[in-house]
Protein backbone atom coordinates (compact mmCIF):
# COMPACT_ATOMS: atom_id res chain seq x y z
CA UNK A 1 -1.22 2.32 24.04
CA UNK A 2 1.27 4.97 21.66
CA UNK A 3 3.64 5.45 20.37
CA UNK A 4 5.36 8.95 20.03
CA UNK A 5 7.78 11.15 18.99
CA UNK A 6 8.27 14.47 20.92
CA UNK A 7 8.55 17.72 18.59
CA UNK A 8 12.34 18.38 20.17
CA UNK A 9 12.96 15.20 18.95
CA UNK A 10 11.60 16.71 14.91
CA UNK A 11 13.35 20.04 15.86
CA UNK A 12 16.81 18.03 16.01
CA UNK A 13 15.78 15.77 13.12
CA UNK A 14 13.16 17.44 10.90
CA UNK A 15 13.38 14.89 8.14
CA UNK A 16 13.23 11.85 10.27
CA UNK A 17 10.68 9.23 9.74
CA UNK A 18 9.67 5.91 11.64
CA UNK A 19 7.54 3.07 9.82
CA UNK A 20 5.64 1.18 12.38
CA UNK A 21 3.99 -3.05 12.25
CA UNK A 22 2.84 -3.58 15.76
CA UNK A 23 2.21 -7.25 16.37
CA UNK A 24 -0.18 -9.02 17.95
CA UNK A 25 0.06 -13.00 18.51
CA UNK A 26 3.29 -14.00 17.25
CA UNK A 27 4.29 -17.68 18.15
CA UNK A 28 8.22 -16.86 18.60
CA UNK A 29 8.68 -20.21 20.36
CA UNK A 30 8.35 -21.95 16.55
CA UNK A 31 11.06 -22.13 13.76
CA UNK A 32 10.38 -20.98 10.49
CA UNK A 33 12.42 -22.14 7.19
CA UNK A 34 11.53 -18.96 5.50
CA UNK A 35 12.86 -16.99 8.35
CA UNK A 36 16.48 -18.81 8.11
CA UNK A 37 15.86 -18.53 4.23
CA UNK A 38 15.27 -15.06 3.64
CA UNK A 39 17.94 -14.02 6.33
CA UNK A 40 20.57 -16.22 4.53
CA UNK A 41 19.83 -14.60 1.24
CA UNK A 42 19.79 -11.03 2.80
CA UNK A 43 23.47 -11.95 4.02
CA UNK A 44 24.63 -13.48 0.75
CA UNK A 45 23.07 -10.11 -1.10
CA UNK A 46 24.75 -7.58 1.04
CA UNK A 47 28.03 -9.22 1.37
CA UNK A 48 27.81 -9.23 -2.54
CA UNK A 49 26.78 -5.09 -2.78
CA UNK A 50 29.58 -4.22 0.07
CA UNK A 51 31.96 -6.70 -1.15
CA UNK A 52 35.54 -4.33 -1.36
CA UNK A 53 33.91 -1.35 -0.01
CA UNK A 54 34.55 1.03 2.67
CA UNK A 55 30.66 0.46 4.45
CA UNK A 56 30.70 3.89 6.27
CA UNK A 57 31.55 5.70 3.17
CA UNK A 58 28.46 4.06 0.82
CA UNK A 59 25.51 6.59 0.34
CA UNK A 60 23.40 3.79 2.21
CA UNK A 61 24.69 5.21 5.50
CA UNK A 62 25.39 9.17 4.97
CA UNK A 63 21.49 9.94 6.26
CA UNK A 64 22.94 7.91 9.07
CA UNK A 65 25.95 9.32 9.86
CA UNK A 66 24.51 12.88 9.14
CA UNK A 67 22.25 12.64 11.63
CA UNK A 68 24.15 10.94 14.66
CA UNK A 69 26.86 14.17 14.11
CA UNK A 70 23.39 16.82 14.09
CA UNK A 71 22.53 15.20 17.84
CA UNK A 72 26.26 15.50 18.29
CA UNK A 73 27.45 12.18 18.31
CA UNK A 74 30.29 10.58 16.97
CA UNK A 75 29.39 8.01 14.01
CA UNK A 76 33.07 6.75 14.65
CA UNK A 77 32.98 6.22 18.38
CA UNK A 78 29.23 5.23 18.12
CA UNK A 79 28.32 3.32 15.18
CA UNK A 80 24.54 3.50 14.52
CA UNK A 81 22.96 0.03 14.83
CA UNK A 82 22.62 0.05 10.75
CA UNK A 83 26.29 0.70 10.06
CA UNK A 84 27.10 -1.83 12.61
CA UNK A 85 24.90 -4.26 10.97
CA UNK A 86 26.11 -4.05 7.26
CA UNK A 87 29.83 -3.80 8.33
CA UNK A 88 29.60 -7.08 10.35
CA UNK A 89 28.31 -8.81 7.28
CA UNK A 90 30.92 -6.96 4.35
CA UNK A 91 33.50 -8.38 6.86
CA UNK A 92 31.50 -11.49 6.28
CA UNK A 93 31.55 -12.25 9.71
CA UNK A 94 27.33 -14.16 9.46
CA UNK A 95 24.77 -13.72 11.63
CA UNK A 96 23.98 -16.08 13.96
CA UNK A 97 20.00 -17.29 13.85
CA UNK A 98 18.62 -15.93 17.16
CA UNK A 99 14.64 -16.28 16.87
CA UNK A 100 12.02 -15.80 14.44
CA UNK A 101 11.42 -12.26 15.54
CA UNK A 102 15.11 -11.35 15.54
CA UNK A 103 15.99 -12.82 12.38
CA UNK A 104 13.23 -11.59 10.61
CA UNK A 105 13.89 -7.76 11.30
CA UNK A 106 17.80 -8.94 10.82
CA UNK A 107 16.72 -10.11 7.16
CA UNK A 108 14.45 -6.89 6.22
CA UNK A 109 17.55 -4.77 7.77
CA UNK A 110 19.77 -6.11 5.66
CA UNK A 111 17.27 -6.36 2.33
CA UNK A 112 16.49 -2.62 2.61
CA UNK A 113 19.91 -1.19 4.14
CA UNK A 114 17.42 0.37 7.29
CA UNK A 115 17.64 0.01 11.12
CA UNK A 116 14.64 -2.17 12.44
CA UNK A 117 14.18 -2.39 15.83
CA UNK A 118 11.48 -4.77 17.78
CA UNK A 119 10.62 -4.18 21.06
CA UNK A 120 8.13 -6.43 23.24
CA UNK A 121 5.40 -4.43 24.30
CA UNK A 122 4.41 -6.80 27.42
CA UNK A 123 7.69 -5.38 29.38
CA UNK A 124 6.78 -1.32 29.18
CA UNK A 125 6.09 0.62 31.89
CA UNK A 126 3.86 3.76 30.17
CA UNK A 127 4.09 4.96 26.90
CA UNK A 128 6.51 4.01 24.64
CA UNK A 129 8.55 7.09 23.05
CA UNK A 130 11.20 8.47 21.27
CA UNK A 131 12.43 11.46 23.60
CA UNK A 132 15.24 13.31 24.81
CA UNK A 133 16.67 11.99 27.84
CA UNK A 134 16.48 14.19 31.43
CA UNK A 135 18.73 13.26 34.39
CA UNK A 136 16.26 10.80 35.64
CA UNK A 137 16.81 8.34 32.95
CA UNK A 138 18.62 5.20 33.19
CA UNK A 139 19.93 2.39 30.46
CA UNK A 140 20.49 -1.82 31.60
CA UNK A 141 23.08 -2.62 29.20
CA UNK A 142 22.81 -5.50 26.64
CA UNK A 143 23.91 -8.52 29.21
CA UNK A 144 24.48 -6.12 32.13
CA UNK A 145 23.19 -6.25 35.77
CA UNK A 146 23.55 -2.83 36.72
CA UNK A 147 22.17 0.48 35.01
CA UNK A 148 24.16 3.27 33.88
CA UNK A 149 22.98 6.89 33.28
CA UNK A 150 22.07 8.84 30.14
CA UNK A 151 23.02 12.02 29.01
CA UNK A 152 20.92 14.59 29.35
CA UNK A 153 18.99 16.18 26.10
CA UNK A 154 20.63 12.76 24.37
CA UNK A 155 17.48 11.59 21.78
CA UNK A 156 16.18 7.96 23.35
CA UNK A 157 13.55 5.22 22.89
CA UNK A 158 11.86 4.68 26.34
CA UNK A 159 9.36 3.99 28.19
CA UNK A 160 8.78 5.74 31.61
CA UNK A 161 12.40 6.44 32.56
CA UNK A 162 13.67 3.46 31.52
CA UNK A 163 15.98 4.00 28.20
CA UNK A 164 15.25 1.02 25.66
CA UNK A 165 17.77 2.85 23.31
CA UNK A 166 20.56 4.67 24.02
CA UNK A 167 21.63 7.76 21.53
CA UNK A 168 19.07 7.46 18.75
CA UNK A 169 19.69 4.03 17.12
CA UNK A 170 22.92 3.24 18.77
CA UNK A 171 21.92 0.37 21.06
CA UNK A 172 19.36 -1.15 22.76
CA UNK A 173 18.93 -2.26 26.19
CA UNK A 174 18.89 -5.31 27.95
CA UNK A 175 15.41 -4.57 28.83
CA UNK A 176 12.53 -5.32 26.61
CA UNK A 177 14.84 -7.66 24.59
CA UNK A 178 12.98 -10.60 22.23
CA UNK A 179 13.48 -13.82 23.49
CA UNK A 180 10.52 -17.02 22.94
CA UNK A 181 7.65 -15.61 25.17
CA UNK A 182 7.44 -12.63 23.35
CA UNK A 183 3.86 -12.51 21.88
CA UNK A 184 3.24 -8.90 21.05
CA UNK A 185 5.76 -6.23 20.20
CA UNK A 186 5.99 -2.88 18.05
CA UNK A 187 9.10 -3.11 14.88
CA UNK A 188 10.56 0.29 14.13
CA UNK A 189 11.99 1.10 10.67
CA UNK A 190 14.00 4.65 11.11
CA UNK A 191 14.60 6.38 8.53
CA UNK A 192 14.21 9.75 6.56
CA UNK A 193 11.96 11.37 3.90
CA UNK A 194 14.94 10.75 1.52
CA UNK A 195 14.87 6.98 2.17
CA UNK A 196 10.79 6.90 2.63
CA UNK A 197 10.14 4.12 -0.06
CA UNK A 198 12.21 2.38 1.38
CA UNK A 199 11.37 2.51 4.61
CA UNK A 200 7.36 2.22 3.12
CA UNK A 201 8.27 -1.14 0.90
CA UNK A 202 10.45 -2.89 4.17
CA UNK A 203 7.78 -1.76 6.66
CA UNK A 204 5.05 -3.80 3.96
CA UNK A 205 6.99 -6.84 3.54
CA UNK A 206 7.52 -7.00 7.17
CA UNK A 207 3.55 -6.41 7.98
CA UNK A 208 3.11 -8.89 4.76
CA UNK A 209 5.09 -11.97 6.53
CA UNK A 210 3.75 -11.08 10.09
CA UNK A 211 0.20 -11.41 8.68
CA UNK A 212 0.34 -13.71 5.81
CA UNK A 213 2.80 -16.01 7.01
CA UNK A 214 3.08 -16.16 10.52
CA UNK A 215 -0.57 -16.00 11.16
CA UNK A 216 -0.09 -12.73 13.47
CA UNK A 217 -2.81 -9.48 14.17
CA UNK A 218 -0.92 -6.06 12.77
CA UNK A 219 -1.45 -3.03 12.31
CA UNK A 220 1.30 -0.68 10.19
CA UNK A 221 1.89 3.53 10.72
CA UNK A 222 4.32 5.78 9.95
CA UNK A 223 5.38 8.78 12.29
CA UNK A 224 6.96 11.83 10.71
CA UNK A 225 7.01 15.87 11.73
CA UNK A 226 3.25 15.80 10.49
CA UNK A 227 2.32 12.76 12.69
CA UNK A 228 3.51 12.38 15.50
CA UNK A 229 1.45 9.79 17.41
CA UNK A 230 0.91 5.69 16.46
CA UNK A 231 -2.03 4.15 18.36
CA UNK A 232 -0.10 0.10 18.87
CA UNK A 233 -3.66 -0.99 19.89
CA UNK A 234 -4.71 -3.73 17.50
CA UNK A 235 -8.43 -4.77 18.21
């Protein structure tokens, strides 16, 4: 099975990048210390860097913001899922432990300033993509019951026409959504070739507790203009 980003997609976005752990045989039903650990420090650290700062103005989130006004969308009206992130904990408003999986890509989010997405792979339909949306396309809502339509040419993560994540890194759907049966799934670190180490050092440490600590199969990529296609298949 891939995992793919279309060339409109690079044409938009030409610096763009996406580091990659697909996951193979987690046990999210268990509870971790480390997990709760390293996602309490991550808090304590960023409330620290942010403490008395305007979040949306720190250089941490201009790629960000840059980007979501290129695809023509408000960064003010639509906060990316980063900015939302780090302003929820300078307002030192916590983050509630939701499951190993969650609070793991929480903790490296916060650790490396960098959106991290996990999606479970058993709930696709297709390929799983990074597009731009037609008219055929649909989002569910985090918590919703009824779908709502996407704007066409808007830059998505789907699979089939479903819409896992509406306007880039915005928000994700109630679909596909980690919860305890969740045994394999793909993380996504976005990013650009400005942030790259970054997005190469959170992607390892991610891949490093998967593997090392959890006991799970991986397998780690990164997509950019040059490469546009991740094989998730981990034998």
């Amino acid at each position: 099975m891939n995992f793919y980003v279309t060339e409109k997609v690079f044409e938009k976005m030409p610096d763009v990048v996406f580091g990659l752990v697909s996951v193979k045989g987690v046990d999210n039903s268990k509870d971790y210390d480390f997990i709760h650990r390293l996602l309490d420090e991550s808090i304590a650290s960023c409330e620290k860097h942010f403490d008395g700062k305007v979040v949306k103005q720190e250089k941490e989130l201009q790629p960000y913001r840059t980007a979501f006004q290129t695809l023509g969308i408000n960064p003010n009206k639509f906060m990316s899922s980063i900015e939302a992130l780090l302003t929820r904990i300078a307002k030192k408003k916590g983050m509630p432990h939701i499951n190993p999986v969650v609070d793991l890509g929480n903790a490296i989010s916060l650790k490396y300033y960098l959106p991290v997405g996990a999606h479970d792979l058993n709930t696709m339909e297709g390929e799983f993509c990074v597009r731009t949306a037609t008219a055929e396309d649909t989002f569910l809502p985090f918590g919703a019951e009824e779908r709502e339509a996407v704007d066409v040419d808007e830059v998505v993560y789907a699979t089939g026409t479903k819409v896992r994540t509406r306007r880039w890194i915005w928000r994700q759907s109630e679909e596909g959504k980690i919860d305890a049966t969740t045994s394999e799934l793909l993380f996504i670190l976005d990013g650009f070739t400005d942030n790259i180490d970054a997005v190469i050092s959170a992607r390892d440490e991610l891949n490093s507790i998967l593997s090392e600590k959890m006991g799970c199969a991986t397998k780690v990529g990164l997509i950019d203009k040059n490469n546009m296609v991740f094989n998730m298949d981990i034998l």
